[in-house]
N, C-alpha and C. Protein backbone atom coordinates (compact mmCIF):
# COMPACT_ATOMS: atom_id res chain seq x y z
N UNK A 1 110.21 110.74 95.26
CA UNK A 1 109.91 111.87 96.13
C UNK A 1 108.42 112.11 96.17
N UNK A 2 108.05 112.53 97.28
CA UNK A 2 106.52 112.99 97.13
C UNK A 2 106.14 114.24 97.07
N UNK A 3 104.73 114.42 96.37
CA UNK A 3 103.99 115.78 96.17
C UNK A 3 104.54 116.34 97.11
N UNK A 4 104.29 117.61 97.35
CA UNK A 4 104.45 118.94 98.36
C UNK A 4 103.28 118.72 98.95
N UNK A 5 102.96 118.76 100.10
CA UNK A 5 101.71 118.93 100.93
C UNK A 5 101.68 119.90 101.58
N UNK A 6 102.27 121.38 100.31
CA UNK A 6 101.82 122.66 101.25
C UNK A 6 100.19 122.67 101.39
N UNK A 7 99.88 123.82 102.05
CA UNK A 7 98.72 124.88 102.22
C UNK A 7 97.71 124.60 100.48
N UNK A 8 96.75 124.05 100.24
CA UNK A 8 95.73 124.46 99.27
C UNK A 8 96.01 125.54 98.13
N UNK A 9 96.47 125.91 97.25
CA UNK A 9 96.62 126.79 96.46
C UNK A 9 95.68 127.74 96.42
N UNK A 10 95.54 128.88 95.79
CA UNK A 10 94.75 129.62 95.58
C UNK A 10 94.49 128.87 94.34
N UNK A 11 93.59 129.72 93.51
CA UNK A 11 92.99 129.47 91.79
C UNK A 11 94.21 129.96 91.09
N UNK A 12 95.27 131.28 91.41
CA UNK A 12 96.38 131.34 90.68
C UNK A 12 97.17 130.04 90.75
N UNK A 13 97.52 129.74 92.18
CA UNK A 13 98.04 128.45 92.42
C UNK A 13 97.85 127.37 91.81
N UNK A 14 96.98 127.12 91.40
CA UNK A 14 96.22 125.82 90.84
C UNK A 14 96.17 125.98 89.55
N UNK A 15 96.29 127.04 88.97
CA UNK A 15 96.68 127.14 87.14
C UNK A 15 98.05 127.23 87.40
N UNK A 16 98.81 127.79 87.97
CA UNK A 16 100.80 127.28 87.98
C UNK A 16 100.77 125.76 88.01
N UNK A 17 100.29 125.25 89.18
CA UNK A 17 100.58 123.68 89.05
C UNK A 17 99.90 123.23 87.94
N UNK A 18 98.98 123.06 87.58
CA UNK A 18 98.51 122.39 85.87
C UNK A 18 99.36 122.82 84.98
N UNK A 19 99.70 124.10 84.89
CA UNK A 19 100.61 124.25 83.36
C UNK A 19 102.09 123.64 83.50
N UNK A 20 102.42 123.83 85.24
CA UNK A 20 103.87 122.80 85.17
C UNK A 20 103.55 121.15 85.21
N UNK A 21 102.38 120.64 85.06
CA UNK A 21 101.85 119.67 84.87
C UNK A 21 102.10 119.48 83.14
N UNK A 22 101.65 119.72 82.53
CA UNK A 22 101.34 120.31 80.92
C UNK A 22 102.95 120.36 80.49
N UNK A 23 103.77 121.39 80.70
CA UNK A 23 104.78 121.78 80.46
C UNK A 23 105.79 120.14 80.57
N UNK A 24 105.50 120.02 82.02
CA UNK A 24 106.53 118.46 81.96
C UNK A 24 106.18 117.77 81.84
N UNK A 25 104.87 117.75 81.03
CA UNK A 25 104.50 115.97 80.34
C UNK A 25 105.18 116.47 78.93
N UNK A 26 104.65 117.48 78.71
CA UNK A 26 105.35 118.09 76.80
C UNK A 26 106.94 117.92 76.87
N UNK A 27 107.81 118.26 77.49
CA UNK A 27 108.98 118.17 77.50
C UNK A 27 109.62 116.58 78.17
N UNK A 28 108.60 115.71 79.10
CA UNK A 28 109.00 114.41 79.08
C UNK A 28 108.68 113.59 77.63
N UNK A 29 107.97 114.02 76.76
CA UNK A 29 107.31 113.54 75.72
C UNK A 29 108.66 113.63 74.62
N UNK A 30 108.61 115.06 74.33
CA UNK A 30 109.83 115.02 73.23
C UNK A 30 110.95 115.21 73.28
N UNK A 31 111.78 115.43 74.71
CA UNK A 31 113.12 115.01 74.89
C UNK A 31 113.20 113.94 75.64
N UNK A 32 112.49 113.26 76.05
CA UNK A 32 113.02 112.38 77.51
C UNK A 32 112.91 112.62 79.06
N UNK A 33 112.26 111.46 79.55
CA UNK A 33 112.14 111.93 81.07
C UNK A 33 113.58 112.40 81.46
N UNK A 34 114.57 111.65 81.44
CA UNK A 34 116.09 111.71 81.83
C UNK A 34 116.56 113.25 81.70
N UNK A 35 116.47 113.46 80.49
CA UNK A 35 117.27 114.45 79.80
C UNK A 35 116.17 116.21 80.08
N UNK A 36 115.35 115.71 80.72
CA UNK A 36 114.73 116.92 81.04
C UNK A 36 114.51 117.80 82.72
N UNK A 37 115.10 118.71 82.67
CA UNK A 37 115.27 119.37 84.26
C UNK A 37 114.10 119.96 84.84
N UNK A 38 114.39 120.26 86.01
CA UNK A 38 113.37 120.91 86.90
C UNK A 38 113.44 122.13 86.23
N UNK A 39 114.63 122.81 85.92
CA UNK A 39 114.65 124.41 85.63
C UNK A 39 114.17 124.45 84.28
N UNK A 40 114.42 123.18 83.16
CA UNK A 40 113.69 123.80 82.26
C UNK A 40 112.40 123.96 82.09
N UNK A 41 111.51 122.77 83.14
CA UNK A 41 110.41 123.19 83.55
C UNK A 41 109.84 124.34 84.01
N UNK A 42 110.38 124.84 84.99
CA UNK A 42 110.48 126.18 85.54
C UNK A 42 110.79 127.58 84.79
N UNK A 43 111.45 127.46 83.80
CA UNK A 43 111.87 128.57 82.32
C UNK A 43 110.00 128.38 82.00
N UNK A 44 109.95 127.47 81.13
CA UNK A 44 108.78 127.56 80.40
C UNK A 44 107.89 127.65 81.40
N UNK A 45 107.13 127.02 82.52
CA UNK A 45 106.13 127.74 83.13
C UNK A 45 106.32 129.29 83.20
N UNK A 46 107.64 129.97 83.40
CA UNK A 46 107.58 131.32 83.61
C UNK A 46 108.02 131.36 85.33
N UNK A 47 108.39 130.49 86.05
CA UNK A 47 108.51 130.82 87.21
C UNK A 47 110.05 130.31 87.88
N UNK A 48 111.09 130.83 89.05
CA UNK A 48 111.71 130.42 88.86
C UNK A 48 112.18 128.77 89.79
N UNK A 49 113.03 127.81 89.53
CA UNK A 49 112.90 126.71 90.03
C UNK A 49 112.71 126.56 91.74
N UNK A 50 112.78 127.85 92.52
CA UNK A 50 112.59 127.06 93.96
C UNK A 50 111.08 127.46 93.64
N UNK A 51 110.24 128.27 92.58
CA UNK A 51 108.76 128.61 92.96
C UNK A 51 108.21 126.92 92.88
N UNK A 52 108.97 125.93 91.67
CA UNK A 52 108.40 125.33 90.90
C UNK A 52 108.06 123.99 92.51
N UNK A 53 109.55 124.03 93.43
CA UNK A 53 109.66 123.37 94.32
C UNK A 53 108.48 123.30 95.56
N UNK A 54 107.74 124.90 95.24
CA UNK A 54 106.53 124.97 96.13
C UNK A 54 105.69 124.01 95.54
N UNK A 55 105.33 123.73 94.30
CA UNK A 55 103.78 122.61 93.70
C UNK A 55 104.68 121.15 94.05
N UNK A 56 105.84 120.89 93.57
CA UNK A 56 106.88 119.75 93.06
C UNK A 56 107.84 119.59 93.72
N UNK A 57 108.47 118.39 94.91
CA UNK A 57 109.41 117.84 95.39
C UNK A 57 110.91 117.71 93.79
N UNK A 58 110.18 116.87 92.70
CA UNK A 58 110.90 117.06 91.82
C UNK A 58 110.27 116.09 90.48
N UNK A 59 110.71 115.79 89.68
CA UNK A 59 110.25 115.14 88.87
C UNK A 59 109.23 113.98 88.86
N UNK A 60 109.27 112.76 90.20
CA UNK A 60 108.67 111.81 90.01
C UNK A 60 107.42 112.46 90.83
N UNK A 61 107.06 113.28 91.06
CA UNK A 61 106.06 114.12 91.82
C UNK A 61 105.08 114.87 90.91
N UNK A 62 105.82 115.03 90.20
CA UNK A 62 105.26 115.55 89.01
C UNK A 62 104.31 114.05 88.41
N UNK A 63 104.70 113.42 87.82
CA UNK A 63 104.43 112.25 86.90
C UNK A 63 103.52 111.68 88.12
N UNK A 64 103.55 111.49 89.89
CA UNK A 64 103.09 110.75 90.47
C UNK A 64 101.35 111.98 90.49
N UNK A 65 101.67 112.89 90.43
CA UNK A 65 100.84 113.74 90.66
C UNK A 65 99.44 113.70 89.67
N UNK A 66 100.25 113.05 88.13
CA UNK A 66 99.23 112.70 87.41
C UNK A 66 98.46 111.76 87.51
N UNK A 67 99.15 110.58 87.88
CA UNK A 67 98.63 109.39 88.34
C UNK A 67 97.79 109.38 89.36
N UNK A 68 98.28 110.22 90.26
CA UNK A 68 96.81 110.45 91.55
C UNK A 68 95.64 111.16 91.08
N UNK A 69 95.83 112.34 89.99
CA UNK A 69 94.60 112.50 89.65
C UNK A 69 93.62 111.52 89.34
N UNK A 70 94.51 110.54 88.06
CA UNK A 70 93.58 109.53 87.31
C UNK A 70 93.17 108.71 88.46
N UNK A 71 93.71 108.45 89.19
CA UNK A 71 92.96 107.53 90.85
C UNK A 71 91.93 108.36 91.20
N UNK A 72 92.15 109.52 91.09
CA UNK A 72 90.88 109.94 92.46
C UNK A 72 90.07 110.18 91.32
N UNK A 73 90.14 110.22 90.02
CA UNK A 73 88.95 110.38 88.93
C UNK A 73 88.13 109.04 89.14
N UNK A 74 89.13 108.08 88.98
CA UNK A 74 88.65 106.88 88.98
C UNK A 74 87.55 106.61 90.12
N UNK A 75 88.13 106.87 91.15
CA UNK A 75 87.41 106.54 92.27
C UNK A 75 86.61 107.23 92.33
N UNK A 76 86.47 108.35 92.47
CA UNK A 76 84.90 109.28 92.64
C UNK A 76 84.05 108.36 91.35
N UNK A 77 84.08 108.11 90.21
CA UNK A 77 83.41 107.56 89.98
C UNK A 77 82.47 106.47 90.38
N UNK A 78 84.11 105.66 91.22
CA UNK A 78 83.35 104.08 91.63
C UNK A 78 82.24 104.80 92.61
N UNK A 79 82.50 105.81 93.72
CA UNK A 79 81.74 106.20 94.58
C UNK A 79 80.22 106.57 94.07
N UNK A 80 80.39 107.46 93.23
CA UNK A 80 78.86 107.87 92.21
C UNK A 80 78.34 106.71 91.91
N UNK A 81 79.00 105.91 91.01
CA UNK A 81 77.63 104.63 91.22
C UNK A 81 77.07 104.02 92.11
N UNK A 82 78.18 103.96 92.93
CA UNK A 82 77.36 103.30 94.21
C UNK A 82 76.40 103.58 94.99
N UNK A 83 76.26 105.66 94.72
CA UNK A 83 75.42 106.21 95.27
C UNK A 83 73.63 105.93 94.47
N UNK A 84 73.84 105.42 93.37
CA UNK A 84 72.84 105.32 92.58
C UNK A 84 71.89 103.95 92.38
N UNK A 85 70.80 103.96 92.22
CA UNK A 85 70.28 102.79 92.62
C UNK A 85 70.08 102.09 91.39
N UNK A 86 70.48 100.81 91.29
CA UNK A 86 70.88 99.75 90.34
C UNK A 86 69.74 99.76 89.02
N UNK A 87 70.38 99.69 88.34
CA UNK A 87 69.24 99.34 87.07
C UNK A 87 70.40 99.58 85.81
N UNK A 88 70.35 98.21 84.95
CA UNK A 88 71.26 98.53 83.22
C UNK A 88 71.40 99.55 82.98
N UNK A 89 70.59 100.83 82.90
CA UNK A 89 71.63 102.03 82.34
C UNK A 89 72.48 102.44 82.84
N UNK A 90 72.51 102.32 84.25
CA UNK A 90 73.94 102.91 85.25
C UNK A 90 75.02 102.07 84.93
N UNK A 91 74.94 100.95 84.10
CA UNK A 91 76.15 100.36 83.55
C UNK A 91 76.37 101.47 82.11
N UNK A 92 75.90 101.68 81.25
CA UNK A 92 75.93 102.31 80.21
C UNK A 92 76.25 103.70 80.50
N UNK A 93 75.80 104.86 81.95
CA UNK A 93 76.37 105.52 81.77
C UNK A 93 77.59 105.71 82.75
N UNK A 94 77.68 105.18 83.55
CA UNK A 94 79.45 104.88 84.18
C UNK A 94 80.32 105.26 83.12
N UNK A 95 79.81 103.90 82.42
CA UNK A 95 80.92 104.24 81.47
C UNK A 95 81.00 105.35 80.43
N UNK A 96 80.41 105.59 80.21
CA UNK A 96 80.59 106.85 79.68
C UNK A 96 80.49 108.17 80.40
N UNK A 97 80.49 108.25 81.65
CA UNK A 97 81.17 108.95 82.18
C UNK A 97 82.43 108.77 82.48
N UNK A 98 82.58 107.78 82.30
CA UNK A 98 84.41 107.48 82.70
C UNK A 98 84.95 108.12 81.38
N UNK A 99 84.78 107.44 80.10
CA UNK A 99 85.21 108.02 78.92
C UNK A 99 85.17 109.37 78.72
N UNK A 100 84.17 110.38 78.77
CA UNK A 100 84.13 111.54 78.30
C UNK A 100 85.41 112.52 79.52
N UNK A 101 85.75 111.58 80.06
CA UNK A 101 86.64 112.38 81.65
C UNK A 101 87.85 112.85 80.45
N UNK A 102 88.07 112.15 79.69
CA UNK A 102 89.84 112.05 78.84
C UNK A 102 89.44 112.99 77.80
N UNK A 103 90.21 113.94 77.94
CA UNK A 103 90.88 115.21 77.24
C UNK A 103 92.01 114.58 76.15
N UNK A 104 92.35 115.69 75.19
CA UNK A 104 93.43 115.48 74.16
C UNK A 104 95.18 115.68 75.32
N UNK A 105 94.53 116.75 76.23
CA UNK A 105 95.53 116.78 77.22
C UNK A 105 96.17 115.34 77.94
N UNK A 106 95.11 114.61 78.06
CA UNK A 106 95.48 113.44 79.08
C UNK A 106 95.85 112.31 77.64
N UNK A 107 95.74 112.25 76.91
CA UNK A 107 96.16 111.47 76.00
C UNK A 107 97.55 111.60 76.18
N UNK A 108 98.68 112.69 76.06
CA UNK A 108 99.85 112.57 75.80
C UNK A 108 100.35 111.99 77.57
N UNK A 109 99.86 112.17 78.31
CA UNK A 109 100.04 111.15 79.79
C UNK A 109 99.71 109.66 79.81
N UNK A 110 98.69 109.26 78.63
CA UNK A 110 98.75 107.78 78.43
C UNK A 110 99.62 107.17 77.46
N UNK A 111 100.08 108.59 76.41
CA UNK A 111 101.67 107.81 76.05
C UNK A 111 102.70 107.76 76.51
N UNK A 112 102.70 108.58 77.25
CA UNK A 112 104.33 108.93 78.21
C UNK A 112 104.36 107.75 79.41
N UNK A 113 103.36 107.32 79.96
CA UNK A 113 103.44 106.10 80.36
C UNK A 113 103.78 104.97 79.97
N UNK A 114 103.05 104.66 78.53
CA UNK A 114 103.17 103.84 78.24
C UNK A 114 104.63 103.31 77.38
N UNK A 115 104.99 104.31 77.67
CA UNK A 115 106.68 104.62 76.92
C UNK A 115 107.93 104.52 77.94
N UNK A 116 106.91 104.72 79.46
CA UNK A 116 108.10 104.59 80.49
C UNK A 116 107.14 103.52 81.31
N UNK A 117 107.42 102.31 81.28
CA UNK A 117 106.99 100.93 82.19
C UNK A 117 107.82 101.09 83.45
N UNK A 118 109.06 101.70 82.91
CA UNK A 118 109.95 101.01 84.34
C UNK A 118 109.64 102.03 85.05
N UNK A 119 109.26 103.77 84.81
CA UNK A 119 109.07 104.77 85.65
C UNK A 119 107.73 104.57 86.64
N UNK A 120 106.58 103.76 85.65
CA UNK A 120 105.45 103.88 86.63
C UNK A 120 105.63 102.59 86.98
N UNK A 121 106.44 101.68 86.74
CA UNK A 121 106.45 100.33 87.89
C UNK A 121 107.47 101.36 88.99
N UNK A 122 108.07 101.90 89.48
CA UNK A 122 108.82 102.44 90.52
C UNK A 122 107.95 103.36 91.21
N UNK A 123 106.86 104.23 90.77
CA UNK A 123 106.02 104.69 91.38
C UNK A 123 105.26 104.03 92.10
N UNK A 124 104.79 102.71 91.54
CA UNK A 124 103.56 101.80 92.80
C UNK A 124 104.63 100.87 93.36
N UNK A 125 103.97 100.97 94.50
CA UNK A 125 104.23 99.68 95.32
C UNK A 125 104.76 98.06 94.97
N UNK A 126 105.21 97.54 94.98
CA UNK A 126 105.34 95.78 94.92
C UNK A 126 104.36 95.32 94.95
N UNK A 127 103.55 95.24 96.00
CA UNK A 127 102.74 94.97 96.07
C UNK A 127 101.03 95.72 95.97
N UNK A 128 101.13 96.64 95.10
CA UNK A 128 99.39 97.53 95.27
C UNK A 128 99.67 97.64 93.61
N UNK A 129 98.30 97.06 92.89
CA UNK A 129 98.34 98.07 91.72
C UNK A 129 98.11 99.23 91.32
N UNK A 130 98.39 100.07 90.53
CA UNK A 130 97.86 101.41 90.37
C UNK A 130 96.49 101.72 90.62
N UNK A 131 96.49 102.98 91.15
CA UNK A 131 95.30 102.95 91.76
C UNK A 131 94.29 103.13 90.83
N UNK A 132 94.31 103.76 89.77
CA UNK A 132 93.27 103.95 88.46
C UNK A 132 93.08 102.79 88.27
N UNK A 133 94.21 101.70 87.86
CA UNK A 133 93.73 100.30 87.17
C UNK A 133 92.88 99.47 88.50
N UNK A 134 92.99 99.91 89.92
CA UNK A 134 92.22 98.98 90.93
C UNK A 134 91.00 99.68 91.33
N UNK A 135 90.60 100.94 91.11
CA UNK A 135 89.28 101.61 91.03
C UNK A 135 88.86 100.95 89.40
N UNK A 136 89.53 101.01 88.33
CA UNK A 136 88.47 100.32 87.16
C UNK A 136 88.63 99.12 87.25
N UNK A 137 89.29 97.90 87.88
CA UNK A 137 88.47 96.91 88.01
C UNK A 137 87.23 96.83 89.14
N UNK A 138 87.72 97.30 90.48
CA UNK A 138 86.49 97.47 91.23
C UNK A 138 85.17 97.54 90.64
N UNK A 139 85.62 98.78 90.00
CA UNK A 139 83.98 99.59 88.89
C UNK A 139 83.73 98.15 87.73
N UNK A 140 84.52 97.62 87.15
CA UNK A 140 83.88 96.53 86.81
C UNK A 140 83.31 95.42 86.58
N UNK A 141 83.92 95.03 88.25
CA UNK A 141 83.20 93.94 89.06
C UNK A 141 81.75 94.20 89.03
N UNK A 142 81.69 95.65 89.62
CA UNK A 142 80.24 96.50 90.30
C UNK A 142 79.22 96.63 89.48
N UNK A 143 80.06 96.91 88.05
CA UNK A 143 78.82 97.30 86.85
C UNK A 143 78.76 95.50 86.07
N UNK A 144 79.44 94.60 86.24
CA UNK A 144 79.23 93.08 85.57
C UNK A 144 77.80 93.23 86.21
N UNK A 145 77.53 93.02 87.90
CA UNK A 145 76.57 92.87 88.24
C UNK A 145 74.77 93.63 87.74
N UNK A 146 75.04 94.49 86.80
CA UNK A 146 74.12 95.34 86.42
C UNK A 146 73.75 94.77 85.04
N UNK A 147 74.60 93.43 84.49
CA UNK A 147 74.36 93.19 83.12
C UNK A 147 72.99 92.25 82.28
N UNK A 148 72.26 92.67 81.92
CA UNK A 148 71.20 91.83 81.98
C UNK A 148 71.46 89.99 82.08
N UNK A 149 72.44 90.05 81.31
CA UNK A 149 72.98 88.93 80.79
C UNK A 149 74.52 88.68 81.14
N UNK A 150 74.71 88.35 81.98
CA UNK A 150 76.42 88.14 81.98
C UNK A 150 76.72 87.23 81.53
N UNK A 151 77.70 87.07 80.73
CA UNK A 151 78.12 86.09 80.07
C UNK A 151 79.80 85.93 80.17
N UNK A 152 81.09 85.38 79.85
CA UNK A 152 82.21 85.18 79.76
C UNK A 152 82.82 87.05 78.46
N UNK A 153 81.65 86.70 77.52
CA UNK A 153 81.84 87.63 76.16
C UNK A 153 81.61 89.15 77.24
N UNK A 154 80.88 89.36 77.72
CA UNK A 154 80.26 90.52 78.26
C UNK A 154 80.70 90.95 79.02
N UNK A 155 82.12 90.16 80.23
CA UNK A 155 82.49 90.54 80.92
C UNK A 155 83.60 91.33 80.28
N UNK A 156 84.26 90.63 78.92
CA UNK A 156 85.20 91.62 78.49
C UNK A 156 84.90 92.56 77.63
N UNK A 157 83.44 92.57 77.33
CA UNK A 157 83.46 93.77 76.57
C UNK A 157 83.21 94.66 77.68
N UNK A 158 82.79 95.09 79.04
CA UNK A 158 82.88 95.67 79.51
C UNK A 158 84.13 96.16 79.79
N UNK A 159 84.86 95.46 80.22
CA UNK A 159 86.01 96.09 80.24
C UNK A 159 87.17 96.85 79.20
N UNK A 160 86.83 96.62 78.02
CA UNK A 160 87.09 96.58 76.99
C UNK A 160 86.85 98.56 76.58
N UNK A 161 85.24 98.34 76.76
CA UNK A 161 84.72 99.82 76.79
C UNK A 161 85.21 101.09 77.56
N UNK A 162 85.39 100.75 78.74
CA UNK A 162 86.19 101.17 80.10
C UNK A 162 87.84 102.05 79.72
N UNK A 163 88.43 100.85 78.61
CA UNK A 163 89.69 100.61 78.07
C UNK A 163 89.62 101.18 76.95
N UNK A 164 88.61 101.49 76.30
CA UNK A 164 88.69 102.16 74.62
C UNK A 164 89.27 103.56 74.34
N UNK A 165 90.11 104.21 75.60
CA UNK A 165 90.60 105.43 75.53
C UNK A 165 91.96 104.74 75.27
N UNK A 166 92.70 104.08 76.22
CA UNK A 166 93.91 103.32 75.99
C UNK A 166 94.17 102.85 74.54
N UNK A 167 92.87 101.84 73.78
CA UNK A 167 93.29 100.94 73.07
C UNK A 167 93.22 101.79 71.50
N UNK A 168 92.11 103.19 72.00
CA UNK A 168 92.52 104.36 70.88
C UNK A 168 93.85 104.37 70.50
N UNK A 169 94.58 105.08 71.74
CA UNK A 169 95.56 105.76 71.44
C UNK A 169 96.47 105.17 70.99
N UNK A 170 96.42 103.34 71.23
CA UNK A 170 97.44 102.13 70.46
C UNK A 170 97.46 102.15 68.88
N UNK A 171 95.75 102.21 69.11
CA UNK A 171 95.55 102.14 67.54
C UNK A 171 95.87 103.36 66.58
N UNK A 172 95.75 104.98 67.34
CA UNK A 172 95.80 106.18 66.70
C UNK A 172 97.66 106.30 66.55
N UNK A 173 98.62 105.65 67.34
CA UNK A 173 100.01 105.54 67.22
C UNK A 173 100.77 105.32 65.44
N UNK A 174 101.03 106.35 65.10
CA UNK A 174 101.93 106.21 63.93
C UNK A 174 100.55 106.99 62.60
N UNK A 175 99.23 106.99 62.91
CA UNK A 175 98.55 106.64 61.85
C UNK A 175 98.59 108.52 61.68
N UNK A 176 98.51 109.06 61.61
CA UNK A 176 99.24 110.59 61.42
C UNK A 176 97.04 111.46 61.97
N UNK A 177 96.63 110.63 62.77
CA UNK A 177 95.29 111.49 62.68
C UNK A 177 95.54 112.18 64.40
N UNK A 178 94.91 113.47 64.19
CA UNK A 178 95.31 114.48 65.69
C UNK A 178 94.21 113.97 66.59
N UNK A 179 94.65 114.47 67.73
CA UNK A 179 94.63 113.73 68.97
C UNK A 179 92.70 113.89 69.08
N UNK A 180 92.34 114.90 68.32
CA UNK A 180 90.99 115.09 69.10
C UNK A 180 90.05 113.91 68.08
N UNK A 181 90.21 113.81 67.06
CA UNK A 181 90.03 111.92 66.39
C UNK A 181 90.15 110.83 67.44
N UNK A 182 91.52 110.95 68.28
CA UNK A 182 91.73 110.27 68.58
C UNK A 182 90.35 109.72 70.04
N UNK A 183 90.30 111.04 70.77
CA UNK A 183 89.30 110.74 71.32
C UNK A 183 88.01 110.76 70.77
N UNK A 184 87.35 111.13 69.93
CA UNK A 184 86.33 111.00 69.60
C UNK A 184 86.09 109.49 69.22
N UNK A 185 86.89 109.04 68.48
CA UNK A 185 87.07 107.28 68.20
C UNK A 185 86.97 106.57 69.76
N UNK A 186 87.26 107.22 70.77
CA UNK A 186 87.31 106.31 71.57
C UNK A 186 85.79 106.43 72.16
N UNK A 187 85.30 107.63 71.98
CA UNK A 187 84.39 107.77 72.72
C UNK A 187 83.09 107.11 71.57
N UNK A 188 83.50 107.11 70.51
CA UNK A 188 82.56 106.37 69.72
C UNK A 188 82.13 104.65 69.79
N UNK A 189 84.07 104.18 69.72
CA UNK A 189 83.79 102.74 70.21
C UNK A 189 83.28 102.70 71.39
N UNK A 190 83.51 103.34 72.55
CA UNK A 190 83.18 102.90 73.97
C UNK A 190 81.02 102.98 73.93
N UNK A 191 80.64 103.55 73.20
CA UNK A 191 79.25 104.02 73.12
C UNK A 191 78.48 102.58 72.06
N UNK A 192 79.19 102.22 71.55
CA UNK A 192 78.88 101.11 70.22
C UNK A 192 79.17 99.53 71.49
N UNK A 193 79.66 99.54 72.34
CA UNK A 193 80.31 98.67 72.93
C UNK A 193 79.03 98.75 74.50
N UNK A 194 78.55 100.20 74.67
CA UNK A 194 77.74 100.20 76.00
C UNK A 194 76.18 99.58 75.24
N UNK A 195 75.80 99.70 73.73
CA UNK A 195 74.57 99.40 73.35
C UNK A 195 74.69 97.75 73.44
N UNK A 196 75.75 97.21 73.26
CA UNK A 196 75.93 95.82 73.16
C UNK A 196 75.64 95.42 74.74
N UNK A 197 75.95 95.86 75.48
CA UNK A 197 76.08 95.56 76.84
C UNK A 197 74.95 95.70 77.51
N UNK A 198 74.34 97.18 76.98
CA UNK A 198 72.86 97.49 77.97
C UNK A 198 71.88 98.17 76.51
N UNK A 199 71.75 97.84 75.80
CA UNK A 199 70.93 98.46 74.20
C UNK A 199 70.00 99.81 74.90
N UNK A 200 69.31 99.67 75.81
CA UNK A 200 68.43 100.98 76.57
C UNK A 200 69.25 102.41 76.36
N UNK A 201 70.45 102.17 76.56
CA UNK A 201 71.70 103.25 76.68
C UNK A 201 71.95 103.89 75.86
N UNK A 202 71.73 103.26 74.27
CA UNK A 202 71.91 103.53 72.98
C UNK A 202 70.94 104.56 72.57
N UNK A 203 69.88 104.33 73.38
CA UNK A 203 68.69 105.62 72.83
C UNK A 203 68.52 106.28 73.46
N UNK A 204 69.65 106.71 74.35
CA UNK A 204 69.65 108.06 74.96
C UNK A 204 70.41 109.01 74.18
């Protein structure tokens, strides 16, 4: 089903939809996408289920809704660099503007994904990849070209860096440390990984 394409929310509007954002990633998290309703969504936001139907068609609207954020994050990025005129640090700070974007919030949306393959393979297309993963390769076609040195090694540590929020949260899985470790580790490797790539970056 798709988003609602009412009318623009107000600012009340737009804190209802984030917390039923919030609310049904927390309740897809620890009971199950399956086993979790629109209304109990709608209980815990505080509102009742046809309000919830004004932000949300229904569940996969919800989950698709997150995914379009991380696209259009993605992409305004690719757009900002492009607006900027070339030189190695705009590789160094891309990326770390990409990294510092991920909240402890958006962490539990890169496990709930990664826990449901078959939900976000039914969201994209057959043929289109997700749009976050085809704005960060774009962006790292765009920023290879900025590398003093490109090499085979350099192309994946770029990408690698890009990826150090993901490969956190693989690594932070089971090890009992809270989520805001979790990003700080990522944002640490991704910064240890931009000095390798562009060293100028490092002494900022």
């Amino acid at each position: 089903m798709a988003e609602k394409q009412s009318a623009r929310p107000g600012p009340r509007g737009t804190q209802t939809r984030r917390q039923a954002q919030r609310v049904a990633l927390r309740l897809f998290t620890e009971q199950g996408y399956e086993a979790t309703s629109l209304r109990q969504i709608a209980d815990e936001v505080g509102i009742n289920k046809a309000s919830l139907y004004y932000y949300f068609d229904g569940k996969e609207a919800i989950v698709q809704s997150l995914l379009d954020e991380r696209g259009d994050e993605a992409e305004a990025l690719l757009a900002w660099v492009r607006e900027q005129p070339p030189s190695p640090d705009l590789l160094g700070a891309a990326v770390l503007r990409w990294v510092d974007t991920f909240t402890e919030d958006k962490l539990q949306g890169i496990r709930f994904l990664a826990a449901n393959p078959l939900l976000l393979a039914s969201l994209t297309p057959t043929d289109e990849a997700p749009r976050v993963g085809a704005a960060l390769t774009r962006l790292a076609d765009e920023l290879g070209t900025l590398q003093p040195a490109r090499t085979p090694e350099s192309v994946v540590l770029l990408r690698m860096a890009l990826l150090s929020i993901n490969a956190a949260v693989q690594a932070g899985a089971g090890a009992g440390v809270p989520d805001g470790a979790v990003v700080a580790a990522a944002r640490q490797a991704a910064r240890a990984l931009v000095v390798e790539l562009a060293p100028s970056a490092g002494e900022r």
